[in-house]
PDB file of N, CA and C in Angstrom:
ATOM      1  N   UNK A   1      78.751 -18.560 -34.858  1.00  0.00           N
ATOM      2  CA  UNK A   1      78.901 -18.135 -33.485  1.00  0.00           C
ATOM      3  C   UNK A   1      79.603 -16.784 -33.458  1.00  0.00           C
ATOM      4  N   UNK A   2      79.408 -15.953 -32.812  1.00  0.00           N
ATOM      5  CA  UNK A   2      79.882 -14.469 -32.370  1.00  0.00           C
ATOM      6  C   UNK A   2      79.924 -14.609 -31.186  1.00  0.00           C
ATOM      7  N   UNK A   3      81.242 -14.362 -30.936  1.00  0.00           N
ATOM      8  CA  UNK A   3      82.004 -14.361 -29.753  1.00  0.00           C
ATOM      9  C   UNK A   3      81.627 -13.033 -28.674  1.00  0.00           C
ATOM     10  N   UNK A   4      81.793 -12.957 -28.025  1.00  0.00           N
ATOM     11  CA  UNK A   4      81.716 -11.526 -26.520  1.00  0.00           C
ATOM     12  C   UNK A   4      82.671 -10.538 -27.036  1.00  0.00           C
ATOM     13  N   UNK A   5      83.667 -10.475 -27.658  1.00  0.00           N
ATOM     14  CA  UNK A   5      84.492  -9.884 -27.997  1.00  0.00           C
ATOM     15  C   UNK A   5      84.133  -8.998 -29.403  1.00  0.00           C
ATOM     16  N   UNK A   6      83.733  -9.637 -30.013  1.00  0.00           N
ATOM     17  CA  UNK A   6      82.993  -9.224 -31.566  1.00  0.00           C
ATOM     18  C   UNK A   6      82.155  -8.500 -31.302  1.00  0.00           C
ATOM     19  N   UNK A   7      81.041  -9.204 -30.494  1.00  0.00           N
ATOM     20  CA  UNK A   7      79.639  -8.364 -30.064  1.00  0.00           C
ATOM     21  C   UNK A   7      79.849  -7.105 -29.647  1.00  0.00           C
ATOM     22  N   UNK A   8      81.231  -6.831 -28.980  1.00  0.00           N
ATOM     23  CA  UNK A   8      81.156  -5.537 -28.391  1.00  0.00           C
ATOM     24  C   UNK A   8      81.786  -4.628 -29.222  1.00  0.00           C
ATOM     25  N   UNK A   9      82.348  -4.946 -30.269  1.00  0.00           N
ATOM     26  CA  UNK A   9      82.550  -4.165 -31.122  1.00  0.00           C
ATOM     27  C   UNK A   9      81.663  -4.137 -32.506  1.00  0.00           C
ATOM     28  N   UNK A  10      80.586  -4.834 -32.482  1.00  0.00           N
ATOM     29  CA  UNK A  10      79.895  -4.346 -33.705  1.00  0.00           C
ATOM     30  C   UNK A  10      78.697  -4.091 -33.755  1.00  0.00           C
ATOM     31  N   UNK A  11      78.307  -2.638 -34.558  1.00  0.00           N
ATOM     32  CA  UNK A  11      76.714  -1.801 -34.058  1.00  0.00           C
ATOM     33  C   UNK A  11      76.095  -2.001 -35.708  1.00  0.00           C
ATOM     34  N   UNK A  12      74.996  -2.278 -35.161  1.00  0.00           N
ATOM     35  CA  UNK A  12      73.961  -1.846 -36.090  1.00  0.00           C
ATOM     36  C   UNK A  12      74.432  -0.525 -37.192  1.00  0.00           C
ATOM     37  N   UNK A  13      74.462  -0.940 -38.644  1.00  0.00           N
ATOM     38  CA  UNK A  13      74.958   0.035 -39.315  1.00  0.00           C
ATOM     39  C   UNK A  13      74.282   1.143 -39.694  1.00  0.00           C
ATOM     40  N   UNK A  14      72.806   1.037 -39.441  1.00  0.00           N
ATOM     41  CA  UNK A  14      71.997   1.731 -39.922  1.00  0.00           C
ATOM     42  C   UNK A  14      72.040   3.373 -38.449  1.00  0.00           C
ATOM     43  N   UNK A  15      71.478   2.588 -37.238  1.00  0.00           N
ATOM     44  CA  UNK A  15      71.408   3.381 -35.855  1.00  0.00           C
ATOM     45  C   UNK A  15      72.685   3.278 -35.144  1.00  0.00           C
ATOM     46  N   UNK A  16      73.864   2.497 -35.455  1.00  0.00           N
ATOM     47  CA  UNK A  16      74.711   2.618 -34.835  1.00  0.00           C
ATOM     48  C   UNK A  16      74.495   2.021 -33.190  1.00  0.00           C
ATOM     49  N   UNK A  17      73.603   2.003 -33.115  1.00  0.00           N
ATOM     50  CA  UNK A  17      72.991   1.124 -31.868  1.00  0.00           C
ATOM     51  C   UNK A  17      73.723  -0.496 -31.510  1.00  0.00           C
ATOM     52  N   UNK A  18      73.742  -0.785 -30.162  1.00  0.00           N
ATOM     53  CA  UNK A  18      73.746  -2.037 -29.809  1.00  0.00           C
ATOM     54  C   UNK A  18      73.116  -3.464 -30.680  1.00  0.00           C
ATOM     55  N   UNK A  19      73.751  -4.299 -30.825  1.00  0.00           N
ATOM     56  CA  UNK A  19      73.311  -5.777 -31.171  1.00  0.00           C
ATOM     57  C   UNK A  19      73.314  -6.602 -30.460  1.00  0.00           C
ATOM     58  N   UNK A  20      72.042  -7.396 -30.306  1.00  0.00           N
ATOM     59  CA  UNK A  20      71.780  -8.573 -29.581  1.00  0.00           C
ATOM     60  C   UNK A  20      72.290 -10.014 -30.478  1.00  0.00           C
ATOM     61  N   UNK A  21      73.347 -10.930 -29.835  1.00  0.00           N
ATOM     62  CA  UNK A  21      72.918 -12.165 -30.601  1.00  0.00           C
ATOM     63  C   UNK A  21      72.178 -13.095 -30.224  1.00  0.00           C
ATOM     64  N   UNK A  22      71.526 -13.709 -31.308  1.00  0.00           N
ATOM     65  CA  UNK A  22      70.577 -14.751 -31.116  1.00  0.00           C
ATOM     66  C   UNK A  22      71.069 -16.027 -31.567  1.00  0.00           C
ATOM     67  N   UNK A  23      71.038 -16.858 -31.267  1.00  0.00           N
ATOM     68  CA  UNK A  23      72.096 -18.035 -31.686  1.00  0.00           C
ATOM     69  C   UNK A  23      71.162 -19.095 -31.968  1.00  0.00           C
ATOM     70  N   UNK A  24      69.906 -19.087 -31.660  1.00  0.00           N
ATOM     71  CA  UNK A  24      69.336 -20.336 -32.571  1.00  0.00           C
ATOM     72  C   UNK A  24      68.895 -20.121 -33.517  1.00  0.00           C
ATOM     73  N   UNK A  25      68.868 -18.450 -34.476  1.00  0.00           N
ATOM     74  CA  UNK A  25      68.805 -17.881 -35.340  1.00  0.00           C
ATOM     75  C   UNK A  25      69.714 -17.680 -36.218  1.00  0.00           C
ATOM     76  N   UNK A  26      71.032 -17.970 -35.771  1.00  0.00           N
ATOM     77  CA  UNK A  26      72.140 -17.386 -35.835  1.00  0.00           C
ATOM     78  C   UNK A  26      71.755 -16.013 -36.488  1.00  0.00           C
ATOM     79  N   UNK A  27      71.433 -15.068 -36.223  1.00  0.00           N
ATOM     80  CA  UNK A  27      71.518 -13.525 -36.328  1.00  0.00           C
ATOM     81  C   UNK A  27      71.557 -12.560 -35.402  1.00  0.00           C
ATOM     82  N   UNK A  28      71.971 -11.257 -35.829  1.00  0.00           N
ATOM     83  CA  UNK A  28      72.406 -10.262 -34.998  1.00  0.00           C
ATOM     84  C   UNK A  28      70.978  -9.337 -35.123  1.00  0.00           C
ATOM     85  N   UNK A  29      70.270  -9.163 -33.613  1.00  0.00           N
ATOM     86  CA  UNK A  29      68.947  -8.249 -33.979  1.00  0.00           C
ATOM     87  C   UNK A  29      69.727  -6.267 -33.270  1.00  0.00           C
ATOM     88  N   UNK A  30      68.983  -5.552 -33.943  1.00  0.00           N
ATOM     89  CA  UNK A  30      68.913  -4.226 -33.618  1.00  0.00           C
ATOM     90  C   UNK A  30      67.549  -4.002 -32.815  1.00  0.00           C
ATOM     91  N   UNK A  31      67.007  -4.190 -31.944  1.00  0.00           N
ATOM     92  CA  UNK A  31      66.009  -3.458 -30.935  1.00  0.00           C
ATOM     93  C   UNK A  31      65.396  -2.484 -31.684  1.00  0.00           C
ATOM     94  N   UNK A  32      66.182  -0.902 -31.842  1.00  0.00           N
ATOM     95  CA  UNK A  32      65.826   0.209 -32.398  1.00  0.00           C
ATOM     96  C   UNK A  32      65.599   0.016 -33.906  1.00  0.00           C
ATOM     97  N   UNK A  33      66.223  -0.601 -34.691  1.00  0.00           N
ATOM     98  CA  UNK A  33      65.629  -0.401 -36.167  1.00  0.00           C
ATOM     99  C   UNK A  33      64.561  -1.504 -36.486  1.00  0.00           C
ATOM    100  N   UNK A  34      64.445  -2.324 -35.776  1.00  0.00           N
ATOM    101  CA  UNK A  34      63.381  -3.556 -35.524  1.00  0.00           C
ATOM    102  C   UNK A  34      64.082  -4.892 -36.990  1.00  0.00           C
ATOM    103  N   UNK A  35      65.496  -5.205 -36.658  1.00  0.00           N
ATOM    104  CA  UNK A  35      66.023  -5.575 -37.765  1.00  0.00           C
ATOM    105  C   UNK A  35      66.631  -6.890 -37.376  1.00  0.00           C
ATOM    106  N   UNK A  36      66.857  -7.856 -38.223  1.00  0.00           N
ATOM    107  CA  UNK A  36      67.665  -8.484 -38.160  1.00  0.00           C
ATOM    108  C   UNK A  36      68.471  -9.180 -38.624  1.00  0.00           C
ATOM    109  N   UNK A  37      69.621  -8.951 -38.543  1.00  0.00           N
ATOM    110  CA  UNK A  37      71.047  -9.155 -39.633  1.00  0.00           C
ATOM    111  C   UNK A  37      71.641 -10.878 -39.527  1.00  0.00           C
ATOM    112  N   UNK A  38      71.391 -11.655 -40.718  1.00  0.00           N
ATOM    113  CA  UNK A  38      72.107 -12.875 -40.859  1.00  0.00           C
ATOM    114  C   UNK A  38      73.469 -12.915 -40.114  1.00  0.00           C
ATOM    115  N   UNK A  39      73.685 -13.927 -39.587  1.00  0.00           N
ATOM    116  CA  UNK A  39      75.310 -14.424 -39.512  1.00  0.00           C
ATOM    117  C   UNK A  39      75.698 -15.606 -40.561  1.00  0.00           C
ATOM    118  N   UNK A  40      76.608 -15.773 -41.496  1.00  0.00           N
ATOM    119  CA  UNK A  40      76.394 -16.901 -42.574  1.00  0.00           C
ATOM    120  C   UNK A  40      78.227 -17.147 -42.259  1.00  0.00           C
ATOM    121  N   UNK A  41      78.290 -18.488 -42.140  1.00  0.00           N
ATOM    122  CA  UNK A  41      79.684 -19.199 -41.867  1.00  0.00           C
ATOM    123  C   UNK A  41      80.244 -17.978 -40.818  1.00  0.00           C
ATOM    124  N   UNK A  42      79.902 -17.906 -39.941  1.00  0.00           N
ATOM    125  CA  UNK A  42      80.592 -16.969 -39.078  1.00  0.00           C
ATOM    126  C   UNK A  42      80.889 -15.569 -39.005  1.00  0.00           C
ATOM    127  N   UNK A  43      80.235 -15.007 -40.564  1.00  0.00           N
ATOM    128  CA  UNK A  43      80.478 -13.702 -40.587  1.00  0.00           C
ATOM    129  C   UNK A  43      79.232 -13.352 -40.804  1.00  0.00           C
ATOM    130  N   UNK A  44      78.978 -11.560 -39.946  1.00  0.00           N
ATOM    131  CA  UNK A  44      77.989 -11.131 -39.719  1.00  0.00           C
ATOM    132  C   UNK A  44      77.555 -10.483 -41.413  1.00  0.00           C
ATOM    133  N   UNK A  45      76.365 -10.455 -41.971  1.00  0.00           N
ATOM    134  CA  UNK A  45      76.163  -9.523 -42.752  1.00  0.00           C
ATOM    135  C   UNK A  45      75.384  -8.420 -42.401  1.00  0.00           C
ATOM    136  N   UNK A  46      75.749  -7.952 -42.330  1.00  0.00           N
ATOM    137  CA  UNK A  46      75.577  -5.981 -41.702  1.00  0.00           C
ATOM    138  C   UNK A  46      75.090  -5.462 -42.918  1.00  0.00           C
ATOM    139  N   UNK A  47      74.536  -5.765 -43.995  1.00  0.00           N
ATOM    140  CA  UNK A  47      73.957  -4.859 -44.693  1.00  0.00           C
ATOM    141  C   UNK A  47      72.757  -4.670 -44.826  1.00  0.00           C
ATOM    142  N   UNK A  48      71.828  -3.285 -44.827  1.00  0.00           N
ATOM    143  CA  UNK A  48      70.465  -3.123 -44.891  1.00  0.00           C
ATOM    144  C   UNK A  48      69.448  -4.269 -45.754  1.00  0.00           C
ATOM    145  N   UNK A  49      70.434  -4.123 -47.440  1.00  0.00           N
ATOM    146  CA  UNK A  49      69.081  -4.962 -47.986  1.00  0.00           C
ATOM    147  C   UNK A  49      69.474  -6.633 -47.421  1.00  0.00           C
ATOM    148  N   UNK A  50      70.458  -6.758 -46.346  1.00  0.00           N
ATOM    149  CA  UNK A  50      70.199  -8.579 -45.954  1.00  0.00           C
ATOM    150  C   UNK A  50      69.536  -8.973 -44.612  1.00  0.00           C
ATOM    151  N   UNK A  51      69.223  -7.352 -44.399  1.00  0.00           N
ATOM    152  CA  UNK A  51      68.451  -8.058 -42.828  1.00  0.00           C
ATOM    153  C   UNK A  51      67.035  -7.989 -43.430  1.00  0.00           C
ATOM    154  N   UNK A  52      66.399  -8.386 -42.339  1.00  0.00           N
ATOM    155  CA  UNK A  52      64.786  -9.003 -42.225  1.00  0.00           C
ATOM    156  C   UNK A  52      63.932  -8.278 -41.156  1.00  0.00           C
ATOM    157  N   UNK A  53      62.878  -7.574 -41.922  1.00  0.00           N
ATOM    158  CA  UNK A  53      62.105  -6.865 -40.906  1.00  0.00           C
ATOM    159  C   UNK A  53      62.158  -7.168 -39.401  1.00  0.00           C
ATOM    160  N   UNK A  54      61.782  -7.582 -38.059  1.00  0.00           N
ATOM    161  CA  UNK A  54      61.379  -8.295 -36.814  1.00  0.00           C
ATOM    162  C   UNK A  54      59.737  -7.627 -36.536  1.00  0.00           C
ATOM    163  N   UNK A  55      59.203  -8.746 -36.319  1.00  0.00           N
ATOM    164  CA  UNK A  55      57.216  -8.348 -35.631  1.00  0.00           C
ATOM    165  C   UNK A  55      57.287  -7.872 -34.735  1.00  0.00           C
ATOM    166  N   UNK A  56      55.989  -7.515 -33.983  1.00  0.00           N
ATOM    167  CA  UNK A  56      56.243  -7.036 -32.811  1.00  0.00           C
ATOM    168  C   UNK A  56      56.231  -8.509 -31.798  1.00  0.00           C
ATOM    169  N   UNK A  57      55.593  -9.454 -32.558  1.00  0.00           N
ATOM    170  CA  UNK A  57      55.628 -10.683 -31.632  1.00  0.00           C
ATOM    171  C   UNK A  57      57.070 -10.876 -31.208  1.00  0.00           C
ATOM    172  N   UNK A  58      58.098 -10.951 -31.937  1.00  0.00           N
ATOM    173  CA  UNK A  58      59.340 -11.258 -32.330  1.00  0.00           C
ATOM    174  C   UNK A  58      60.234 -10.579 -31.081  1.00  0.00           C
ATOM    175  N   UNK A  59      60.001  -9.244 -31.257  1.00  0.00           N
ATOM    176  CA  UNK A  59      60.406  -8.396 -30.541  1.00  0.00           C
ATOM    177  C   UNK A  59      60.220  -8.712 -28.735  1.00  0.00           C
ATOM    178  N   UNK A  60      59.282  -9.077 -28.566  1.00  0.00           N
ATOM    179  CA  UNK A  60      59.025  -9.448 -27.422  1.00  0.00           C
ATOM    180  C   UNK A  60      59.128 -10.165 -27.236  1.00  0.00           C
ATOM    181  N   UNK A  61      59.709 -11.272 -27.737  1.00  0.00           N
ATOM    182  CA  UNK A  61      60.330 -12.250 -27.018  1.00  0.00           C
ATOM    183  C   UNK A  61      61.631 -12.687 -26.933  1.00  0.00           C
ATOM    184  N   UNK A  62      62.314 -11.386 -27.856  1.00  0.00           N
ATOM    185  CA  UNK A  62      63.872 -11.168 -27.068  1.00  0.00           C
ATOM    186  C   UNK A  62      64.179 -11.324 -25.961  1.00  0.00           C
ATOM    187  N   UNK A  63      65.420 -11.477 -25.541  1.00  0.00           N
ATOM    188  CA  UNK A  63      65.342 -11.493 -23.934  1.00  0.00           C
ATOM    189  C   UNK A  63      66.221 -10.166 -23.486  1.00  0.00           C
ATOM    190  N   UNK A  64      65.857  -9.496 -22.373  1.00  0.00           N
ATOM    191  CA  UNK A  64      66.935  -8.080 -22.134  1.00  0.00           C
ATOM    192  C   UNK A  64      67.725  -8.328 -21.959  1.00  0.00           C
TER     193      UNK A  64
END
């Protein structure tokens, strides 16, 4: 779980951009780099080679 407080302090490392969480994923997506970063026991992994491409299906069914 990532709290409201966390979320607003942590960007995408690559674009520096906003993160969405997804919680039945538990991961953190980037919009702009089309990415998405594990959360494992509560901590985010923010590193390039641990996120996972996102489709465009994927993408669209984020919610804004």
């Amino acid at each position: 779980m990532v709290d409201e407080k966390t979320l607003a302090i942590l960007a995408c490392p690559l674009c520096k951009g906003k993160l969405l969480w997804i919680a039945e994923q538990q991961e953190l997506v980037c919009r702009g780099d089309r990415l998405a970063y594990p959360v494992k026991q509560g901590i985010p992994m923010l590193l390039s080679h641990e996120a996972r491409e996102l489709t465009s299906a994927e993408l669209e069914q984020l919610p804004s």
